[in-house]
N, C-alpha and C. Protein backbone atom coordinates (compact mmCIF):
# COMPACT_ATOMS: atom_id res chain seq x y z
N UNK A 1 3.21 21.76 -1.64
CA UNK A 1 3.14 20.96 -2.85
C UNK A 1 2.27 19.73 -2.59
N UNK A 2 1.08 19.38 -3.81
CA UNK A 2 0.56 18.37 -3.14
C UNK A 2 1.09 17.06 -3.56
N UNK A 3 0.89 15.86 -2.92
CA UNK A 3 1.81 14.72 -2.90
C UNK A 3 0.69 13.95 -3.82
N UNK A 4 -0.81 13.90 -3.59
CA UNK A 4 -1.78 12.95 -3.81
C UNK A 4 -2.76 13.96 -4.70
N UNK A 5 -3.01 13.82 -5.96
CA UNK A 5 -3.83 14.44 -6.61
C UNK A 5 -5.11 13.61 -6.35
N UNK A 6 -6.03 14.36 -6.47
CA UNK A 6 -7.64 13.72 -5.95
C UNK A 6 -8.48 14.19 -7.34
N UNK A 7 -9.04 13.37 -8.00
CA UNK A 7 -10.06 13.52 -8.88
C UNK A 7 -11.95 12.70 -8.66
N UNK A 8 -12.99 13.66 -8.44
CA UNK A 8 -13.77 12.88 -8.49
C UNK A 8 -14.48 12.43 -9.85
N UNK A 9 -14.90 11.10 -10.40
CA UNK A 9 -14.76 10.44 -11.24
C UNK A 9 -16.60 9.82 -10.69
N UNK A 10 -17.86 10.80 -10.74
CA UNK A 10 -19.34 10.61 -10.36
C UNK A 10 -18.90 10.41 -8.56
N UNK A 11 -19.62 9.31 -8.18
CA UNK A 11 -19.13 8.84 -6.75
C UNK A 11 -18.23 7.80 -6.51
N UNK A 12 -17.00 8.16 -7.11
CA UNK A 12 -15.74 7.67 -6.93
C UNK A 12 -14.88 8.67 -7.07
N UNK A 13 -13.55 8.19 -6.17
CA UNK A 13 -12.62 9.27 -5.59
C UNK A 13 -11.57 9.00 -6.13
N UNK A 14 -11.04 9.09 -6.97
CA UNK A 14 -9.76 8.35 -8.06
C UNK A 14 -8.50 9.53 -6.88
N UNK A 15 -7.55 8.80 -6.37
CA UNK A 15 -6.57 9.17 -5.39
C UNK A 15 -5.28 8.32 -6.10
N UNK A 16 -4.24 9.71 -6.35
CA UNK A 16 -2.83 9.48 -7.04
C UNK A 16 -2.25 10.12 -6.70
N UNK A 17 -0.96 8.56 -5.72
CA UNK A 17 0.22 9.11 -5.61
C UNK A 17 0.92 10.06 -6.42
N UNK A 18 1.78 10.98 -5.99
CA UNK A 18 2.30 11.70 -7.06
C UNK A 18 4.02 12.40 -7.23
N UNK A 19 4.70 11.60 -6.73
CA UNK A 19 6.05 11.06 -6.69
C UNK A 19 6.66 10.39 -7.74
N UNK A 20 6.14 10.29 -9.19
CA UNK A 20 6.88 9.24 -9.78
C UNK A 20 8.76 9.65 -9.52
N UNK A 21 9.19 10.74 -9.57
CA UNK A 21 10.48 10.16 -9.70
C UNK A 21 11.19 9.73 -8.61
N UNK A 22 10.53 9.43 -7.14
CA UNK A 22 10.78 9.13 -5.98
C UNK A 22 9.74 7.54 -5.92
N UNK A 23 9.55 6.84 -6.70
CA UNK A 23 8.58 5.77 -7.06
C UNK A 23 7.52 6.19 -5.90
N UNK A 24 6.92 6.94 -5.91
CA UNK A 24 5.71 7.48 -5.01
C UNK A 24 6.62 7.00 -3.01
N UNK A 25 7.18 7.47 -3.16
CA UNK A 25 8.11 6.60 -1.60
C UNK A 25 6.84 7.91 -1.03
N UNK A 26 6.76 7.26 0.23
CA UNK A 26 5.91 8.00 1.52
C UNK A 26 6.81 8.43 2.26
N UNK A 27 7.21 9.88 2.10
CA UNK A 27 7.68 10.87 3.69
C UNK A 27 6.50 11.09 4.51
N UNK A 28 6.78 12.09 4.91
CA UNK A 28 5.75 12.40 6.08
C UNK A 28 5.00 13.74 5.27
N UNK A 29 5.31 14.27 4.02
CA UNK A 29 4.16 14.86 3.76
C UNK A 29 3.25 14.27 3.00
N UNK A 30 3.32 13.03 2.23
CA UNK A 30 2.88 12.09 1.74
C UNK A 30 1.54 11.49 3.11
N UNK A 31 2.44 10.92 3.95
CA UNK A 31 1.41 10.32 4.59
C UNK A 31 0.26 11.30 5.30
N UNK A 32 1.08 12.95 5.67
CA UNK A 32 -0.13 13.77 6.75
C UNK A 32 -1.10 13.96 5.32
N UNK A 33 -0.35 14.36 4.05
CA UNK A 33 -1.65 14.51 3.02
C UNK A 33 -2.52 13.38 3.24
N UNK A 34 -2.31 12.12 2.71
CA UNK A 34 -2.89 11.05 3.02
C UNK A 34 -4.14 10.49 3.89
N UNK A 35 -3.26 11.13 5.04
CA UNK A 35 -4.49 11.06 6.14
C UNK A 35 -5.38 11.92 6.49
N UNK A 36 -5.02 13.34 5.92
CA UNK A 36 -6.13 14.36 5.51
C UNK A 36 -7.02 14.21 4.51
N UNK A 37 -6.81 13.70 3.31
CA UNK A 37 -7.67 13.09 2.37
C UNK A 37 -8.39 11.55 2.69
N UNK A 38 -7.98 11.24 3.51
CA UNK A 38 -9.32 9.90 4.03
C UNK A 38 -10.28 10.48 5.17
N UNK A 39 -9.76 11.62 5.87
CA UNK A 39 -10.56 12.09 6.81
C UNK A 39 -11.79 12.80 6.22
N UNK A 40 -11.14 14.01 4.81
CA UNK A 40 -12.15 14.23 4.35
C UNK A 40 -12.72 13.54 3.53
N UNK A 41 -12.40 12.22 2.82
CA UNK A 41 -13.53 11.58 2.07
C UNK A 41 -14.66 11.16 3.28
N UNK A 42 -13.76 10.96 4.43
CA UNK A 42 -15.10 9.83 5.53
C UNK A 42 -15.87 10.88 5.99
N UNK A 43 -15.87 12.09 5.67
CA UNK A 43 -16.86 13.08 5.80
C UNK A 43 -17.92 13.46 4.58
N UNK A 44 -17.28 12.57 3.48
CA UNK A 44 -18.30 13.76 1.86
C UNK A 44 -19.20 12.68 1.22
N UNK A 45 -20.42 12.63 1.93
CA UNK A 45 -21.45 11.33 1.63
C UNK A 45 -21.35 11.26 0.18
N UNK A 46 -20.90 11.82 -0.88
CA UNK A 46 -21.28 11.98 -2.38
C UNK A 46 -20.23 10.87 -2.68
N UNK A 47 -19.02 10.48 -1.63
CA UNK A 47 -18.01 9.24 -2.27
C UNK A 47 -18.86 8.00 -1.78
N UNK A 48 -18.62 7.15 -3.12
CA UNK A 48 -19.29 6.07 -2.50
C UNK A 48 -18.16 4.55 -3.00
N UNK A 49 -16.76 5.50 -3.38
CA UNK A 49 -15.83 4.60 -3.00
C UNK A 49 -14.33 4.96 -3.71
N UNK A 50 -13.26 4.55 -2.90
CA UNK A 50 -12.15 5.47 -3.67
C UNK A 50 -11.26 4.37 -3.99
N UNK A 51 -10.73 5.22 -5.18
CA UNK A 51 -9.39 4.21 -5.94
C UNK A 51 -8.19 4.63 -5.55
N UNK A 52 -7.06 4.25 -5.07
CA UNK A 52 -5.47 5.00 -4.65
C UNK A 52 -4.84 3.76 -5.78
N UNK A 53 -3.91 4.72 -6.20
CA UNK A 53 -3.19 4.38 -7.60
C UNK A 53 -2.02 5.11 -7.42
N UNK A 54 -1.14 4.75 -8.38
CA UNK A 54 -0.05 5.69 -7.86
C UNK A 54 0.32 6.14 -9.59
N UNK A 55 1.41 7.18 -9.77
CA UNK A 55 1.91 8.11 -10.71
C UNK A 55 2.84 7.32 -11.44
N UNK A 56 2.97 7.10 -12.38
CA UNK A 56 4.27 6.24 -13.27
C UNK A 56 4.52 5.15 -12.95
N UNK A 57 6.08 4.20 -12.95
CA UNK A 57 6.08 3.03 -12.74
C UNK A 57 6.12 2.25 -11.73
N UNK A 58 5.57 3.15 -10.41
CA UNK A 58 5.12 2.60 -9.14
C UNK A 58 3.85 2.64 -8.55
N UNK A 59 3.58 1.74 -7.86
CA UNK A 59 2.28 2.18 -6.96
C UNK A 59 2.76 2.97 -6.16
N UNK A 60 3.71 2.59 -4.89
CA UNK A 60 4.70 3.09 -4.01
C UNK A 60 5.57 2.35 -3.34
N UNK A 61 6.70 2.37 -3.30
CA UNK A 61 8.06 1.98 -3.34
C UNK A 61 8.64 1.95 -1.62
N UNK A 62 7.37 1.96 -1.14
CA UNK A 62 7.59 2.22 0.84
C UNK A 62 8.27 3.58 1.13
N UNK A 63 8.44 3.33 2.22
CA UNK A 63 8.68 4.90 3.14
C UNK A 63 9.69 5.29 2.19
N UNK A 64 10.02 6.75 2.13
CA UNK A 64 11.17 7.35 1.47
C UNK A 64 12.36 7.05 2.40
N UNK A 65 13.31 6.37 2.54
CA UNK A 65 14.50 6.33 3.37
C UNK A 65 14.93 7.41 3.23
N UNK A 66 15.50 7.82 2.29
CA UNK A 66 16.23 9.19 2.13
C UNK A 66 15.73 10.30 3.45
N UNK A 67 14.44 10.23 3.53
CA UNK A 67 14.09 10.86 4.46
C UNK A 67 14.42 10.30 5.86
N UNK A 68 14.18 8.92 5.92
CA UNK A 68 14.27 8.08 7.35
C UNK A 68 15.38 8.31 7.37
N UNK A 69 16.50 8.93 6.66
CA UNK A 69 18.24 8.30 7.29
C UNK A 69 18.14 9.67 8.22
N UNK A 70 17.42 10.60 8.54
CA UNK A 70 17.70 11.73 9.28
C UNK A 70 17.61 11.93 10.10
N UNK A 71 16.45 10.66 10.67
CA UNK A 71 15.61 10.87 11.91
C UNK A 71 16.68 10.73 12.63
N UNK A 72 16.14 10.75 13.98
CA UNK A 72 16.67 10.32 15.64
C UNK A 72 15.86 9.40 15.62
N UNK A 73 15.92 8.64 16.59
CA UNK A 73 15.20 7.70 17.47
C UNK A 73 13.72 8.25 17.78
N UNK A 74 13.30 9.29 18.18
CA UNK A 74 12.28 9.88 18.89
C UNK A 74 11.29 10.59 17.23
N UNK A 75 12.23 10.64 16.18
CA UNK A 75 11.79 11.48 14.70
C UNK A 75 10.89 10.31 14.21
N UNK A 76 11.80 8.67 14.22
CA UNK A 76 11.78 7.73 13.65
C UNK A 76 10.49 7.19 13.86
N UNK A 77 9.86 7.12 15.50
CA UNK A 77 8.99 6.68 16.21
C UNK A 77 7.36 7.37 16.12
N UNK A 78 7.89 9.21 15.63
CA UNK A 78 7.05 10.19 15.23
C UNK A 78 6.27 9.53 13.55
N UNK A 79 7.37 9.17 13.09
CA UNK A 79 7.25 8.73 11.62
C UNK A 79 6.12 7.57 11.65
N UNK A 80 6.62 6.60 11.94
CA UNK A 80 6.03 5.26 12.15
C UNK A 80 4.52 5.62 12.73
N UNK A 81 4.42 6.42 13.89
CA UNK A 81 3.02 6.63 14.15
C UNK A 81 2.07 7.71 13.07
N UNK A 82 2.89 8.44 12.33
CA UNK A 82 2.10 8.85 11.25
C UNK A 82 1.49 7.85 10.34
N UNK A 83 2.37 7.34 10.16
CA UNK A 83 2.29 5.80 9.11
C UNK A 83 1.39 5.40 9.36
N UNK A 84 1.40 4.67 11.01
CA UNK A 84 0.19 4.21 11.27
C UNK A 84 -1.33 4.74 11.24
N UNK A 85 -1.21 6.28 11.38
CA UNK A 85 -2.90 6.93 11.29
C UNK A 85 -2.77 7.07 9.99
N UNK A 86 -2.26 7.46 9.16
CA UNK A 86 -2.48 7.74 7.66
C UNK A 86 -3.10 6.19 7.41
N UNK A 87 -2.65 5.12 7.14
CA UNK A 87 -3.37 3.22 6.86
C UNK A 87 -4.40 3.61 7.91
N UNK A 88 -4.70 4.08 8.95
CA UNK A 88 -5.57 3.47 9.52
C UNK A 88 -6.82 4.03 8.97
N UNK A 89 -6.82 5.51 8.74
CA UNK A 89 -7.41 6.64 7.96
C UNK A 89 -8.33 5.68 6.88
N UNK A 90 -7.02 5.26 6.18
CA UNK A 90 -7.69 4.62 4.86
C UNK A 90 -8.47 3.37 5.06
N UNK A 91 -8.23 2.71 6.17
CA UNK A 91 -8.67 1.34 6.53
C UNK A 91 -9.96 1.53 6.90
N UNK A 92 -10.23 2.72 8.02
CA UNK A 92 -11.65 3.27 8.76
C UNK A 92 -12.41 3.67 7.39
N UNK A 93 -12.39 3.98 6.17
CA UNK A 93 -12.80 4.54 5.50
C UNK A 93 -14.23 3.53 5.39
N UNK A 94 -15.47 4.59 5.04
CA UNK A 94 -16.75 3.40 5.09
C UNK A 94 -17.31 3.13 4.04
N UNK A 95 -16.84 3.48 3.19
CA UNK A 95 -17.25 3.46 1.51
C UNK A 95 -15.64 2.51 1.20
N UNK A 96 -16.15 1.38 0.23
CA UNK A 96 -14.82 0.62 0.06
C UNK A 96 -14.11 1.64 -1.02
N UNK A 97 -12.93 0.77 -0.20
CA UNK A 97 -11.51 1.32 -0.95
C UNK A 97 -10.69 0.17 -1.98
N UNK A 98 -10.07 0.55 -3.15
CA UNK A 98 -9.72 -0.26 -4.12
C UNK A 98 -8.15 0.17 -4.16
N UNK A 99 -7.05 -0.58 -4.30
CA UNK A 99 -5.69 -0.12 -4.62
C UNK A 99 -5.67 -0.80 -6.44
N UNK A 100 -5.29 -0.20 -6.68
CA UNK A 100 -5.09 -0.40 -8.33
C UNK A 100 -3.46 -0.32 -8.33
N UNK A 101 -2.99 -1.70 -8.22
CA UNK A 101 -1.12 -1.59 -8.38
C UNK A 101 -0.63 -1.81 -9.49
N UNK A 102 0.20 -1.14 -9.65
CA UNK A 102 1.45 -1.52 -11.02
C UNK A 102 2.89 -1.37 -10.60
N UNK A 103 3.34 -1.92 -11.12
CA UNK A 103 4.89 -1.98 -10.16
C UNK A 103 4.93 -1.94 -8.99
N UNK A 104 6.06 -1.55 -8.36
CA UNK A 104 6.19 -1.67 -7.13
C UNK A 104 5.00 -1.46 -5.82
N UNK A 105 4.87 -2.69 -5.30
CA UNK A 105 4.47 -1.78 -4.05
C UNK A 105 5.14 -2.46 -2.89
N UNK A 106 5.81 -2.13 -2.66
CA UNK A 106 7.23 -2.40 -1.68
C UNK A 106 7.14 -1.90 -0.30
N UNK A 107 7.39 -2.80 0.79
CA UNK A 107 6.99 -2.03 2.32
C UNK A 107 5.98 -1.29 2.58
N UNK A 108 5.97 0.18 3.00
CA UNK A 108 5.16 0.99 3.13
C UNK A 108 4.11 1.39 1.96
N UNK A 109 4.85 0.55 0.55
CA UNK A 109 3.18 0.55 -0.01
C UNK A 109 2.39 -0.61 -0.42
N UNK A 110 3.23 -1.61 -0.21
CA UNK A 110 2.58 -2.90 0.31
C UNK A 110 1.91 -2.77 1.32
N UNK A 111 2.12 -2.16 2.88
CA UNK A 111 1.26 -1.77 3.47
C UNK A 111 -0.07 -1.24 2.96
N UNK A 112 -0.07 0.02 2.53
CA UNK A 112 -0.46 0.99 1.79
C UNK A 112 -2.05 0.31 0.76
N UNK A 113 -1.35 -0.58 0.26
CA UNK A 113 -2.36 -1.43 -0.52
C UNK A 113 -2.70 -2.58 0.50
N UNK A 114 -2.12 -2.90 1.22
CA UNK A 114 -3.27 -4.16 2.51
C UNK A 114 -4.07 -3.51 3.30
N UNK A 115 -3.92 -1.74 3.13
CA UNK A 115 -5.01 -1.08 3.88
C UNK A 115 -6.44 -1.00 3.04
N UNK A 116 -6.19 -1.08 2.09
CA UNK A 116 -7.66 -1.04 1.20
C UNK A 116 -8.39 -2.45 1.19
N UNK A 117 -9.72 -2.07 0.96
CA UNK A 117 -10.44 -3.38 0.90
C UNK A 117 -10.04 -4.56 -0.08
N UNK A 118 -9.97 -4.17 -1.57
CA UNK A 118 -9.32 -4.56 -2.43
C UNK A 118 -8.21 -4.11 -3.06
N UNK A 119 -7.05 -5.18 -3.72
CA UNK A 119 -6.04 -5.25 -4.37
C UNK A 119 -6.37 -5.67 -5.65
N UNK A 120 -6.44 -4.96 -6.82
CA UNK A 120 -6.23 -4.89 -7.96
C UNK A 120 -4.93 -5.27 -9.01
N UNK A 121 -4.21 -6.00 -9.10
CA UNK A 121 -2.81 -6.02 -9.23
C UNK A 121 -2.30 -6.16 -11.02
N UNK A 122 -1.97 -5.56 -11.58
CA UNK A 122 -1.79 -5.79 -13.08
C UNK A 122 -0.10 -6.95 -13.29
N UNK A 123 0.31 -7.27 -14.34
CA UNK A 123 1.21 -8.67 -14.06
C UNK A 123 2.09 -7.65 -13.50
N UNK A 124 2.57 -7.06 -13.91
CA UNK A 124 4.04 -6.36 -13.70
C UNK A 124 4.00 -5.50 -11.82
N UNK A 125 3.13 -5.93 -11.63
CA UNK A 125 2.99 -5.73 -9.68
C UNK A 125 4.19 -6.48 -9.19
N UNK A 126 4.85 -5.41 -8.18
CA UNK A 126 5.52 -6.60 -7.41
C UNK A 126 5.35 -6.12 -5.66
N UNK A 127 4.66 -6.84 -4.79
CA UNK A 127 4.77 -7.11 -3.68
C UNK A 127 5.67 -7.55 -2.52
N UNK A 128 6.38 -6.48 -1.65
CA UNK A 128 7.26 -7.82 -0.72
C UNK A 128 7.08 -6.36 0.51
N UNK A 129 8.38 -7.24 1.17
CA UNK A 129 8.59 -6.09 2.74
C UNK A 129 10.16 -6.14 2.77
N UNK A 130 11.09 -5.29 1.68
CA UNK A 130 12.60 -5.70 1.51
C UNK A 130 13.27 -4.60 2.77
N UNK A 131 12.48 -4.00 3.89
CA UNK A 131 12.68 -2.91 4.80
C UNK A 131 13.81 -4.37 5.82
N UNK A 132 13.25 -5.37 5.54
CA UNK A 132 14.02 -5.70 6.78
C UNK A 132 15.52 -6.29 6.02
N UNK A 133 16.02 -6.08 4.57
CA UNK A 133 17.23 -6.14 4.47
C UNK A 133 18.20 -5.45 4.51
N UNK A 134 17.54 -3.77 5.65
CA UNK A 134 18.20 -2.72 5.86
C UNK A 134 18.01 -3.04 7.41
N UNK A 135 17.57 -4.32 8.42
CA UNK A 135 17.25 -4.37 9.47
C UNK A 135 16.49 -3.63 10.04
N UNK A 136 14.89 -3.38 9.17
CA UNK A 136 14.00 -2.84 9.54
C UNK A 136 12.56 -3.64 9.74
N UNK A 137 11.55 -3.43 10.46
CA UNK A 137 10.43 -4.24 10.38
C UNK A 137 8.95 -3.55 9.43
N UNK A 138 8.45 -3.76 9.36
CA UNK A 138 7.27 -3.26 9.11
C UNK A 138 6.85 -1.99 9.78
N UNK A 139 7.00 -0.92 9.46
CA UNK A 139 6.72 -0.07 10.63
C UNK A 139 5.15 0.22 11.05
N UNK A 140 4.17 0.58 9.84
CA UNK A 140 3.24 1.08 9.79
C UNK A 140 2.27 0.18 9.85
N UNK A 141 2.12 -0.91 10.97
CA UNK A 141 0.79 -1.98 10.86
C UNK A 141 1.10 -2.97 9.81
N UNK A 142 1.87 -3.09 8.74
CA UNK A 142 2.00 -3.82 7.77
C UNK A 142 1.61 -5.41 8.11
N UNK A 143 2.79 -5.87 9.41
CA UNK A 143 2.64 -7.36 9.48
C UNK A 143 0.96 -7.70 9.86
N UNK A 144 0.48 -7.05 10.48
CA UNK A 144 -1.02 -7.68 10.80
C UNK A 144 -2.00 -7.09 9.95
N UNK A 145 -1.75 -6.13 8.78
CA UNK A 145 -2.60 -6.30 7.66
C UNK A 145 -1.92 -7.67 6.89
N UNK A 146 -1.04 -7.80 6.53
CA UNK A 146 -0.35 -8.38 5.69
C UNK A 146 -0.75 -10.05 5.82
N UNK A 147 -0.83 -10.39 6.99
CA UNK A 147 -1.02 -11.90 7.96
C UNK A 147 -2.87 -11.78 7.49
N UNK A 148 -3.62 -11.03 7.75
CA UNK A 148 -4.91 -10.80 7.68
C UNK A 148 -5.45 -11.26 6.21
N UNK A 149 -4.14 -10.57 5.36
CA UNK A 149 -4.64 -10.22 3.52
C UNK A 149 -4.20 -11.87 3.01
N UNK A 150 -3.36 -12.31 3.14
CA UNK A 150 -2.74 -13.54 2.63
C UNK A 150 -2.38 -14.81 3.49
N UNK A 151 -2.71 -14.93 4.55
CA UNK A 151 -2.36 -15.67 5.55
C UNK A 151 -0.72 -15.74 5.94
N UNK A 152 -0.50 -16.55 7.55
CA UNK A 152 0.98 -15.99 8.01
C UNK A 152 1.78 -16.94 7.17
N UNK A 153 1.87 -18.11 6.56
CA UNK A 153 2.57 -18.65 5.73
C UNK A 153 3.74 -17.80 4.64
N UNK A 154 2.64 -16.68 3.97
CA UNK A 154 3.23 -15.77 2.81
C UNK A 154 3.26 -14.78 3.29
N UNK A 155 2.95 -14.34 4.72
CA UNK A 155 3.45 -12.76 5.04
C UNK A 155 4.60 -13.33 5.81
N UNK A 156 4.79 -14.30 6.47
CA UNK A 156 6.49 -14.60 7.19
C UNK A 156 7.39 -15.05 5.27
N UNK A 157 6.91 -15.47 4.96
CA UNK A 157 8.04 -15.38 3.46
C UNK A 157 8.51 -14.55 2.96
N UNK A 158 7.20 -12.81 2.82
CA UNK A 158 7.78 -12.13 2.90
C UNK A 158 8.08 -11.06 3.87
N UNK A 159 7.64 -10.89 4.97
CA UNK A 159 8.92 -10.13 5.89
C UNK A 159 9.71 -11.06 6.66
N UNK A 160 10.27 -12.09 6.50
CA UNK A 160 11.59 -12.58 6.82
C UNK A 160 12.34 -12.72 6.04
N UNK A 161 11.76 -13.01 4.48
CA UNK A 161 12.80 -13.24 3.66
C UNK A 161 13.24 -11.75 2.82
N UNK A 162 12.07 -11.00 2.53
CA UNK A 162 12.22 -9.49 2.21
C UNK A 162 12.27 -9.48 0.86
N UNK A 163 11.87 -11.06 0.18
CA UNK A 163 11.74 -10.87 -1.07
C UNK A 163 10.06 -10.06 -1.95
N UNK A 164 10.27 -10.08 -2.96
CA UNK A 164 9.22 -9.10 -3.57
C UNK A 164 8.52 -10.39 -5.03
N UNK A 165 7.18 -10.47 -4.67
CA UNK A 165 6.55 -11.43 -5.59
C UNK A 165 6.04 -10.36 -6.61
N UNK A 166 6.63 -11.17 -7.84
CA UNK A 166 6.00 -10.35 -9.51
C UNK A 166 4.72 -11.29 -9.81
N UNK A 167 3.59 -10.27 -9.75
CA UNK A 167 2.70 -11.28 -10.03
C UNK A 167 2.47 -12.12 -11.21
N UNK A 168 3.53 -11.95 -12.76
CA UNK A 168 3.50 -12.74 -13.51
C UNK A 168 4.29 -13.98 -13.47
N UNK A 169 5.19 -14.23 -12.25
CA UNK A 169 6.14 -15.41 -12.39
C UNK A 169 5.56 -16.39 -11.03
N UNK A 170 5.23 -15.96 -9.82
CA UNK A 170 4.83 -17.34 -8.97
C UNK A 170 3.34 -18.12 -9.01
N UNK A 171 2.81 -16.92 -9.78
CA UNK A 171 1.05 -17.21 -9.64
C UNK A 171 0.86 -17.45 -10.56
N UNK A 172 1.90 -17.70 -11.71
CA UNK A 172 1.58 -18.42 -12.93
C UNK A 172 1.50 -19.66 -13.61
N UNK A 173 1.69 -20.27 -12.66
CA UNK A 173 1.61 -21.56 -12.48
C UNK A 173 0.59 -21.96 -11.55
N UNK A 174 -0.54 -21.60 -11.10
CA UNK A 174 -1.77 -21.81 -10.45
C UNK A 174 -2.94 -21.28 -11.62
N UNK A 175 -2.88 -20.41 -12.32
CA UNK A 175 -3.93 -19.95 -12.69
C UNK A 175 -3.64 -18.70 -13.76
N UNK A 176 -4.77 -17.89 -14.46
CA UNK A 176 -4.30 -16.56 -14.73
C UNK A 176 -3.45 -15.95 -14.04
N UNK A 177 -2.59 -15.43 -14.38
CA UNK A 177 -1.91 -14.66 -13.99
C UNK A 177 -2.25 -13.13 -13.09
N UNK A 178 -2.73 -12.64 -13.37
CA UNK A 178 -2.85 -11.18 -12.77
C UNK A 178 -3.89 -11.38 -11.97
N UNK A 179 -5.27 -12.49 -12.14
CA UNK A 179 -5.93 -12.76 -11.67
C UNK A 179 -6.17 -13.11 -10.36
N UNK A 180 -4.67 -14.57 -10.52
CA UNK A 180 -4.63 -14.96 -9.26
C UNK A 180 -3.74 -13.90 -8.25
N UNK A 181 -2.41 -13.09 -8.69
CA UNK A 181 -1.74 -12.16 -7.89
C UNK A 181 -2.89 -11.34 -7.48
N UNK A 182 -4.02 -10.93 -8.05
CA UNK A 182 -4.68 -9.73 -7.35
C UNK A 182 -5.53 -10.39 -6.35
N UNK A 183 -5.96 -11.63 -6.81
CA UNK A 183 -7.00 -12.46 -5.39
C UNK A 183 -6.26 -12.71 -4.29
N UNK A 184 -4.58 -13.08 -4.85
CA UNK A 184 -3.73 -13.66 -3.57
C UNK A 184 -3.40 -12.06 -2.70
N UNK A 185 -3.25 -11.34 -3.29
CA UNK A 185 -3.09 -10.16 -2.43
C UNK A 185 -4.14 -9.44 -2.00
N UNK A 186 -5.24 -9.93 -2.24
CA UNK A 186 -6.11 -9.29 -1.57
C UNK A 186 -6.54 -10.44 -0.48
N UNK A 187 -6.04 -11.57 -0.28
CA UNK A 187 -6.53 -12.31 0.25
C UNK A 187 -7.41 -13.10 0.06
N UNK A 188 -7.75 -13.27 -1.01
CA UNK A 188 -8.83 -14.21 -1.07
C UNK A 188 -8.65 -15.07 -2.48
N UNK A 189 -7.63 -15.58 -2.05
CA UNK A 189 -6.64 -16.91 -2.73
C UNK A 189 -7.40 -17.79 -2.42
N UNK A 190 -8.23 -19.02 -3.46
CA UNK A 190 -8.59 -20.10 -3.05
C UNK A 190 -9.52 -20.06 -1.94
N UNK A 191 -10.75 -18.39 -2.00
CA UNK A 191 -11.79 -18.15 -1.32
C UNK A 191 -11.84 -18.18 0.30
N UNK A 192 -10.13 -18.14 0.64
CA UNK A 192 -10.20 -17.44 1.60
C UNK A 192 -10.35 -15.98 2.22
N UNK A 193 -10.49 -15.41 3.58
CA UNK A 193 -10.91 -14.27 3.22
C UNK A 193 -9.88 -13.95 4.77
C-alpha cells in the first residue's frame, strides 16, 4: 500500500503524505517509502523541485507510536535510524525542497518539515516536539535541524517544554501572521538564516 502519493506537476514533484486518518504519523513504511522516493527524485533530472504536503488535517503528526509501543530496544534503534536516512534522503536532495504545512506537524514531522529547504506554514500550522512528554527525545536528527531552522533559544522551548506553536497566536503579535510562522520556521525570522 502506498503511504506517499507522488504527482508530477511540469518540473515539480508534488509528494503527499497519505495517512489522513493516522494524521499522516510515520511508521516505518512511511519512512522506507519516503526514502525511496527522494532517492529516486535525486536521480530524475526532469525534477527541478519537490513539494511534501500531507493528506487532510495534518502535515504529519510524528512517528506513529502505536507502532513504537512494540518495538524492543534493538526494533526502536532500527526505527530511529530509518528516520534518520529517510530526513537525510530529503535533506541531500539537490533540487530544493518546499514543506507546505497545515496542521499538525508534531515531532517526526516537525522534523520532517526542518528537512526541507523551505517551510511554508498556513495559520492553522502547529509546530512543537511533544515526544518528550512521553520521555522521548527527538529521534530522527530533529534537535540539530531544528537549532539550525530557528535558533537554540526556540528549539530548547520546544523540545524541553514539548509545547506546539499555532502559527496564528504567538507570531501574531510581531507581524502577519502566517507570514511570520512560515519565515520563523523556516528560519529566517528577522533575516536570519
Amino acid at each position: 500500500m502506498n503511504r506517499i502519493r507522488s504527482e508530477r506537476r511540469g518540473p515539480v514533484e508534488l509528494l503527499t503524505l497519505d495517512r489522513p486518518k493516522a494524521l499522516n504519523a510515520l511508521d516505518r513504511a512511511t519512512l522506507e517509502e519516503l526514502r525511496d522516493q527522494c532517492e529516486r527524485l535525486g536521480a530524475d533530472t526532469a525534477v527541478h523541485a519537490v513539494v511534501l504536503t500531507g493528506e487532510g488535517r495534518a502535515f504529519a503528526a510524528g512517528a506513529d507510536i502505536a507502532e513504537m509501543r512494540g518495538l524492543d530496544a534493538q526494533q526502536a534503534e532500527a526505527f530511529s535510524r530509518l528516520g534518520h536516512a529517510a530526513m537525510d534522503a530529503l535533506e541531500s536532495l539537490a533540487v530544493p525542497t518546499i514543506a507546505a504545512v497545515h496542521g499538525y506537524a508534531l515531532g517526526g514531522g516537525c522534523e520532517l518539515a526542518c528537512g526541507c529547504d523551505w517551510i511554508y506554514a498556513s495559520e492553522k500550522a502547529r509546530f512543537g516536539q511533544p515526544e518528550v512528554k512521553l520521555g522521548l527525545i527527538p529521534g530522527m536528527g530533529g534537535t540539530g535541524r531544528l537549532v539550525r531552522r530557528v535558533g537554540s533559544a526556540w528549539a530548547k522551548e520546544r523540545v524541553l517544554g514539548g509545547g506546539a506553536d499555532r502559527c496564528g497566536n504567538r507570531a501574531s503579535h510581531r507581524s502577519r501572521q502566517s507570514t511570520v510562522c512560515a519565515r520563523r520556521a523556516a528560519g529566517i525570522h528577522a533575516g536570519r538564516r
